[in-house]
PDB file of N, CA and C in Angstrom:
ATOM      1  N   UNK A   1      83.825  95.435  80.437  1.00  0.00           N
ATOM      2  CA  UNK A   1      84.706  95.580  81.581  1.00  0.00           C
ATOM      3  C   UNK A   1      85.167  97.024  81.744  1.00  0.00           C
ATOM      4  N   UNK A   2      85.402  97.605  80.442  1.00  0.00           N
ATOM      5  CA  UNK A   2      85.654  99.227  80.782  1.00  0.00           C
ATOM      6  C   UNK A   2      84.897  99.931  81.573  1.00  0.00           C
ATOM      7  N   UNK A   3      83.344  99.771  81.720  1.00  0.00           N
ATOM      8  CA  UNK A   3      82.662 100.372  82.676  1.00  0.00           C
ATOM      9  C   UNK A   3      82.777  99.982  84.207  1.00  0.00           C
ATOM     10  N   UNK A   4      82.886  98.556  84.413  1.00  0.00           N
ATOM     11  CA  UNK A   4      83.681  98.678  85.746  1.00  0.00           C
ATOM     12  C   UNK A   4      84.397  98.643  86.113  1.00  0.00           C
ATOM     13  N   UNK A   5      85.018  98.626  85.225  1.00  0.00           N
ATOM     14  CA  UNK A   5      86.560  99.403  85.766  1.00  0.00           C
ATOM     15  C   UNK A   5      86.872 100.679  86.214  1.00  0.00           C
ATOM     16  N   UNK A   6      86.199 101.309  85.331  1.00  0.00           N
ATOM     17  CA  UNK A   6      85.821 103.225  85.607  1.00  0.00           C
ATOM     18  C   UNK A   6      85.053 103.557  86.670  1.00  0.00           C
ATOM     19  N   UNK A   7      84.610 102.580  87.439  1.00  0.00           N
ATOM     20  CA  UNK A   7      83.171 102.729  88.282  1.00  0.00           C
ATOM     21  C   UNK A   7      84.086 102.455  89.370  1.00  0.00           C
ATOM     22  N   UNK A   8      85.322 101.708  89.346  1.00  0.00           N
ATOM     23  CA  UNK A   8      86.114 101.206  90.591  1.00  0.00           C
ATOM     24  C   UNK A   8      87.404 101.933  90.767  1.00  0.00           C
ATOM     25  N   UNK A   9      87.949 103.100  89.266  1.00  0.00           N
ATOM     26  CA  UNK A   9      88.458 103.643  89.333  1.00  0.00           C
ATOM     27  C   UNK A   9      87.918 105.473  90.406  1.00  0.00           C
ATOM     28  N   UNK A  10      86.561 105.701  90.085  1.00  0.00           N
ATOM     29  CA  UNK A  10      86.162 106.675  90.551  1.00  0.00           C
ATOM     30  C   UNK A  10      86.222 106.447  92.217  1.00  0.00           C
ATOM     31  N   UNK A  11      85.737 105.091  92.614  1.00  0.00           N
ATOM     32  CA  UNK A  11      85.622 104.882  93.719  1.00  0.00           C
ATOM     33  C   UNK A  11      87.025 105.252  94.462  1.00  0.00           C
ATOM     34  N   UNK A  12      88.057 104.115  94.038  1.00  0.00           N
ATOM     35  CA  UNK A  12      89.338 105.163  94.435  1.00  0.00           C
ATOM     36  C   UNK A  12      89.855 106.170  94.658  1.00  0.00           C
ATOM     37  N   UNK A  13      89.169 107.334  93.335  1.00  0.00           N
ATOM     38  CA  UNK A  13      89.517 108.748  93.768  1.00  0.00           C
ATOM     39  C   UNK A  13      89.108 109.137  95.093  1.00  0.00           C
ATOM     40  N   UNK A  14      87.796 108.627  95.193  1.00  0.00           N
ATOM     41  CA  UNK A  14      86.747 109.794  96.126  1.00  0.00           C
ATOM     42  C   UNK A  14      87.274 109.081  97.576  1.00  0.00           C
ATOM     43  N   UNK A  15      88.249 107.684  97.753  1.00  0.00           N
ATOM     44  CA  UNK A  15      88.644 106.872  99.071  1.00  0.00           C
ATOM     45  C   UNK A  15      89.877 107.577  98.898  1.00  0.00           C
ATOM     46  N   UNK A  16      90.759 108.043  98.309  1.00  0.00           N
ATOM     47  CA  UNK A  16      92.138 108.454  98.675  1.00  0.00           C
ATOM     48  C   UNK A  16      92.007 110.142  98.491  1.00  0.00           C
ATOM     49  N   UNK A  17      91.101 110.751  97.879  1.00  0.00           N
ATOM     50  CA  UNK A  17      90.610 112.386  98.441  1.00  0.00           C
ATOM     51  C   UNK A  17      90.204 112.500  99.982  1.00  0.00           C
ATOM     52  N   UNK A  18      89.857 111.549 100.550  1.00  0.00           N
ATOM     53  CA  UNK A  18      89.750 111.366 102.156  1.00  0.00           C
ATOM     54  C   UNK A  18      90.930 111.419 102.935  1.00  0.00           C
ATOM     55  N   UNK A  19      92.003 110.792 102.113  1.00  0.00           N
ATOM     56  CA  UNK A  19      93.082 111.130 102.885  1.00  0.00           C
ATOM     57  C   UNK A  19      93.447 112.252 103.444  1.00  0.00           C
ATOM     58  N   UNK A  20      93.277 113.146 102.707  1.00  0.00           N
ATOM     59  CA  UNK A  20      93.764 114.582 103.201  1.00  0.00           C
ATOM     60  C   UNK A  20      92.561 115.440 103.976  1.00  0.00           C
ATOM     61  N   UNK A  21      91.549 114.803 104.406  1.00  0.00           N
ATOM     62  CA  UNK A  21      90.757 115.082 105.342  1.00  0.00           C
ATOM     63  C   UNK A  21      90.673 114.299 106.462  1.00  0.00           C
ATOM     64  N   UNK A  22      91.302 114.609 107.034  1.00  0.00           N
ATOM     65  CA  UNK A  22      91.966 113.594 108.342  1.00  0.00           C
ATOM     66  C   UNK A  22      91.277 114.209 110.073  1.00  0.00           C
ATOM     67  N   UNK A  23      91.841 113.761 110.798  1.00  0.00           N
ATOM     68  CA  UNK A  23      90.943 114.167 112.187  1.00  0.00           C
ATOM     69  C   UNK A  23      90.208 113.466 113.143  1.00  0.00           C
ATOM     70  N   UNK A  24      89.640 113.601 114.133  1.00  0.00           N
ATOM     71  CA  UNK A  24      88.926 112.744 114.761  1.00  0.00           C
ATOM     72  C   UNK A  24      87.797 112.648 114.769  1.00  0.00           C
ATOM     73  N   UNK A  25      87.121 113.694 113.939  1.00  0.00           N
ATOM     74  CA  UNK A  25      85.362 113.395 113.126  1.00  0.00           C
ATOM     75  C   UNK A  25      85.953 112.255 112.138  1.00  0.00           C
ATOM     76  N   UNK A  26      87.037 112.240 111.037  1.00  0.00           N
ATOM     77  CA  UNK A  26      87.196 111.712 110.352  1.00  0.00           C
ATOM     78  C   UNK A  26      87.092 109.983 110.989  1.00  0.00           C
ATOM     79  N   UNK A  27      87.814 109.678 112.158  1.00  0.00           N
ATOM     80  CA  UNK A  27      88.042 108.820 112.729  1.00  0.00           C
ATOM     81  C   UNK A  27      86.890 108.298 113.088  1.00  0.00           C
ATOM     82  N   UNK A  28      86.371 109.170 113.860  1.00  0.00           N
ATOM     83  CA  UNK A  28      84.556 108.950 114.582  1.00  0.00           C
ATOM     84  C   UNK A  28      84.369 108.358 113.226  1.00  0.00           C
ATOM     85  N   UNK A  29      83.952 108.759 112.259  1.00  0.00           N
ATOM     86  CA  UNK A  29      82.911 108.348 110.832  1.00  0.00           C
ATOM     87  C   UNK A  29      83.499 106.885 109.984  1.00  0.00           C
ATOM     88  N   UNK A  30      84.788 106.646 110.115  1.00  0.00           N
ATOM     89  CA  UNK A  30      85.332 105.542 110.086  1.00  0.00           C
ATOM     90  C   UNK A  30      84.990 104.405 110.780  1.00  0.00           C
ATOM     91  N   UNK A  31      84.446 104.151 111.888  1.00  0.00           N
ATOM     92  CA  UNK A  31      84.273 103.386 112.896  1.00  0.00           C
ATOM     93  C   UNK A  31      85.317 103.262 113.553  1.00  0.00           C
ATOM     94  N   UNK A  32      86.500 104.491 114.151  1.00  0.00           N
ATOM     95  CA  UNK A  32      87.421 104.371 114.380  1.00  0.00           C
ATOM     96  C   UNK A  32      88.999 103.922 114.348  1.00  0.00           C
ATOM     97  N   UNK A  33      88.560 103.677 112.910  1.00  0.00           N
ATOM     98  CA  UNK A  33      89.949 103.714 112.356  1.00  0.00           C
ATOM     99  C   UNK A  33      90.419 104.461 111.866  1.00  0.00           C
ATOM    100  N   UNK A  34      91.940 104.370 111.421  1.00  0.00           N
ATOM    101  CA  UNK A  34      92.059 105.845 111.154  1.00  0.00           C
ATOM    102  C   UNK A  34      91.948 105.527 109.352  1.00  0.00           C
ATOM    103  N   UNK A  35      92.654 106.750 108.670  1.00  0.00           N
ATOM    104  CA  UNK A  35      92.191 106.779 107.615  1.00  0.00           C
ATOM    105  C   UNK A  35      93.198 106.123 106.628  1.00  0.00           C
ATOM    106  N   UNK A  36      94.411 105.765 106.944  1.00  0.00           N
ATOM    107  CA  UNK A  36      94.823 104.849 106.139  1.00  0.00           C
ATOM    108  C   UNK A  36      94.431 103.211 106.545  1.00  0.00           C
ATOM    109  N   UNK A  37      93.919 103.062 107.351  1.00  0.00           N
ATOM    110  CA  UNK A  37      93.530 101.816 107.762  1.00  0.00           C
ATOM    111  C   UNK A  37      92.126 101.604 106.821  1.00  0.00           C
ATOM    112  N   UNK A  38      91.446 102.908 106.844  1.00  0.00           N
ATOM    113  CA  UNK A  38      90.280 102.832 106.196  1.00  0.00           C
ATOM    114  C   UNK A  38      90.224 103.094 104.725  1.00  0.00           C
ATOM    115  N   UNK A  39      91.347 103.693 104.063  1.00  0.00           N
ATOM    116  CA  UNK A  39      91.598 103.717 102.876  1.00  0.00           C
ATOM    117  C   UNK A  39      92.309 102.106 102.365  1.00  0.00           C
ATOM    118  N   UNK A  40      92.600 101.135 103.348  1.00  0.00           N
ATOM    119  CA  UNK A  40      93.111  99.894 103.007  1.00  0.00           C
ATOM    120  C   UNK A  40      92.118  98.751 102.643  1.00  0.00           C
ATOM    121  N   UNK A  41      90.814  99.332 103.300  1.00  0.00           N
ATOM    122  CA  UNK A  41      89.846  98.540 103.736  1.00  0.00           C
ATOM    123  C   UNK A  41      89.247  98.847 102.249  1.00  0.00           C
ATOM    124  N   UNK A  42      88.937  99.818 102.069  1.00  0.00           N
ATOM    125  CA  UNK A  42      88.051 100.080 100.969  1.00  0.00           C
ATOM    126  C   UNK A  42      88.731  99.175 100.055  1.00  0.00           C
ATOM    127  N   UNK A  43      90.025 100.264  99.658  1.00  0.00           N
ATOM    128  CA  UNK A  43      90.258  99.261  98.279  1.00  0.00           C
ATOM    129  C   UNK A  43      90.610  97.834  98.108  1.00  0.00           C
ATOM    130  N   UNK A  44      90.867  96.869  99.390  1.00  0.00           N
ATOM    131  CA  UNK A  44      90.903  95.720  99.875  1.00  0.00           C
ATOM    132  C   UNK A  44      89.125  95.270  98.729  1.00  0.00           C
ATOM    133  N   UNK A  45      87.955  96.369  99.495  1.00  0.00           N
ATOM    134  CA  UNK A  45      86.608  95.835  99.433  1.00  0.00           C
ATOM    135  C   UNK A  45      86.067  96.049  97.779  1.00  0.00           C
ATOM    136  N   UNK A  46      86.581  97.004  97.374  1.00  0.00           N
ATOM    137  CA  UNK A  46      86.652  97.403  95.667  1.00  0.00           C
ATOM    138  C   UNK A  46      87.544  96.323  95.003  1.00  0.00           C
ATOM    139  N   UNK A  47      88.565  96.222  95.066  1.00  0.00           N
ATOM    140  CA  UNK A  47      89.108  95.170  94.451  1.00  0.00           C
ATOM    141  C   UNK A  47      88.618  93.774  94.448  1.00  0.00           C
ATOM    142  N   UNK A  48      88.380  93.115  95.526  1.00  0.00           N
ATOM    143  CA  UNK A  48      87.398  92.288  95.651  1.00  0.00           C
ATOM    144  C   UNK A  48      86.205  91.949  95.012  1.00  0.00           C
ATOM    145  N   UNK A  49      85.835  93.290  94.621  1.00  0.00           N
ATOM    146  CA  UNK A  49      84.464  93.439  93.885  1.00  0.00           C
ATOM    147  C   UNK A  49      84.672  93.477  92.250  1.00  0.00           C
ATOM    148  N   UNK A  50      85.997  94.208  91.871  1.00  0.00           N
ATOM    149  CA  UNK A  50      86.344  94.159  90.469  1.00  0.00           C
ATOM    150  C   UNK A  50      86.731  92.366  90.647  1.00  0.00           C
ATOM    151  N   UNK A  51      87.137  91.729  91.288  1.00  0.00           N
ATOM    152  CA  UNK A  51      87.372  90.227  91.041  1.00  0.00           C
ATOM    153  C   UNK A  51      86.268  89.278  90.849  1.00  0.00           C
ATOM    154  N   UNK A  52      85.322  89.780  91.716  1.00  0.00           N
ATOM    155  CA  UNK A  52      83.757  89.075  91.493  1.00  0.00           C
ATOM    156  C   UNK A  52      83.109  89.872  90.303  1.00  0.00           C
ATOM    157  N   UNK A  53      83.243  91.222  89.996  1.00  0.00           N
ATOM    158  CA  UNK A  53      82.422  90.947  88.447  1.00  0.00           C
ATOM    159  C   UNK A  53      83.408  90.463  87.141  1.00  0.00           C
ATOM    160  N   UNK A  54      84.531  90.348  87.459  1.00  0.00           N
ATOM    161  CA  UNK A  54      85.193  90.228  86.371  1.00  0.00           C
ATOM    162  C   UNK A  54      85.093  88.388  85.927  1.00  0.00           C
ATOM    163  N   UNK A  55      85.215  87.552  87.492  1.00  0.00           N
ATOM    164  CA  UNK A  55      84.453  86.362  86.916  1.00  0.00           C
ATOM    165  C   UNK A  55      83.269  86.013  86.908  1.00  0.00           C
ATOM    166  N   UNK A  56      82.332  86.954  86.964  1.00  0.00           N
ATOM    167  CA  UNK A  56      80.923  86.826  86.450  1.00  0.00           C
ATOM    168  C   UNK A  56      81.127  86.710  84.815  1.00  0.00           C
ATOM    169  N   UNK A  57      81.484  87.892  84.617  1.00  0.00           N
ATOM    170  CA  UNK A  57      81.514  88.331  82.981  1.00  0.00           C
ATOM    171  C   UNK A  57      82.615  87.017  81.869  1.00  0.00           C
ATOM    172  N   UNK A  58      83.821  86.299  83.095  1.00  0.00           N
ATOM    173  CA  UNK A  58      84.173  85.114  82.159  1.00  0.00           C
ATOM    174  C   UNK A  58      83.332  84.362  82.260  1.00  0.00           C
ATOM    175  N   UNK A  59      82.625  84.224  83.281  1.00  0.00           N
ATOM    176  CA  UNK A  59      81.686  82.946  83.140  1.00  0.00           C
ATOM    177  C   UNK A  59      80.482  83.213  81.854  1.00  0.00           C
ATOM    178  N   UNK A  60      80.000  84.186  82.152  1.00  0.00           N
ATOM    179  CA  UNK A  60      79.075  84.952  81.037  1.00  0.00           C
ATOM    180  C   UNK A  60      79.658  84.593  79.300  1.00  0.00           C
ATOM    181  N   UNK A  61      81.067  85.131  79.224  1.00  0.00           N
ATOM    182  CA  UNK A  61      81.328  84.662  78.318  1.00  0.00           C
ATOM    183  C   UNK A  61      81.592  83.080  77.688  1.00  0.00           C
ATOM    184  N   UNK A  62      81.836  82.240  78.735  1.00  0.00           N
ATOM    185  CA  UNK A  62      81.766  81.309  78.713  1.00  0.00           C
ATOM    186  C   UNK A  62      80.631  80.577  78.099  1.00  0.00           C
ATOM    187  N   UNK A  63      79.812  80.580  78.777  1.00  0.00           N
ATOM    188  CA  UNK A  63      78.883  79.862  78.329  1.00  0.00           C
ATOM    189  C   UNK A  63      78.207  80.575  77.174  1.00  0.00           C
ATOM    190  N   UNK A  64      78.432  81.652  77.015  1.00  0.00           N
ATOM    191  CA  UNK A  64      78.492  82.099  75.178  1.00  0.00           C
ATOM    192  C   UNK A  64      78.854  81.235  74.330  1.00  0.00           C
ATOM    193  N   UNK A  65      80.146  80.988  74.769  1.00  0.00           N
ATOM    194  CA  UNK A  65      81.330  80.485  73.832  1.00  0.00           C
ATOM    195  C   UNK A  65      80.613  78.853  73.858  1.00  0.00           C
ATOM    196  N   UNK A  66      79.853  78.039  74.661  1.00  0.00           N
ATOM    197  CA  UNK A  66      79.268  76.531  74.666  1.00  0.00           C
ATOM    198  C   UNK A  66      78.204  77.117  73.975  1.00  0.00           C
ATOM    199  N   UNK A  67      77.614  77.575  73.580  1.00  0.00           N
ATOM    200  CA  UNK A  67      76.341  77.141  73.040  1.00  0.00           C
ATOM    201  C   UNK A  67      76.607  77.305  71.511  1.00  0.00           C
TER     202      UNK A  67
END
């Protein structure tokens, strides 16, 4: 789990270093949102994703633990 965790931690950096590059290219490249809307989205979509591998890996362990 430490590795994706670190993999979802980096992702964060490089979505909230966007913040401070703001603008209406920024907006354009968003699909028009702005960038805290789009910094909500991400980590909404990262977190989500640390929740689906994290119960992969109980299930994984799981059925370790049955056999």
């Amino acid at each position: 789990m430490g590795k994706a965790r670190r993999e979802l931690s980096e992702k964060f950096d490089i979505v909230e270093a966007g913040a401070y590059r703001g603008g209406l290219n920024s907006y354009r490249e968003h699909d028009f949102t702005s960038i805290v809307e789009y910094m909500a989205i991400k980590r909404q979509d990262a977190q989500e994703e640390y929740e689906r591998h994290l119960r992969e890996v109980e299930e994984m362990h799981r059925a370790r633990q049955s056999i």
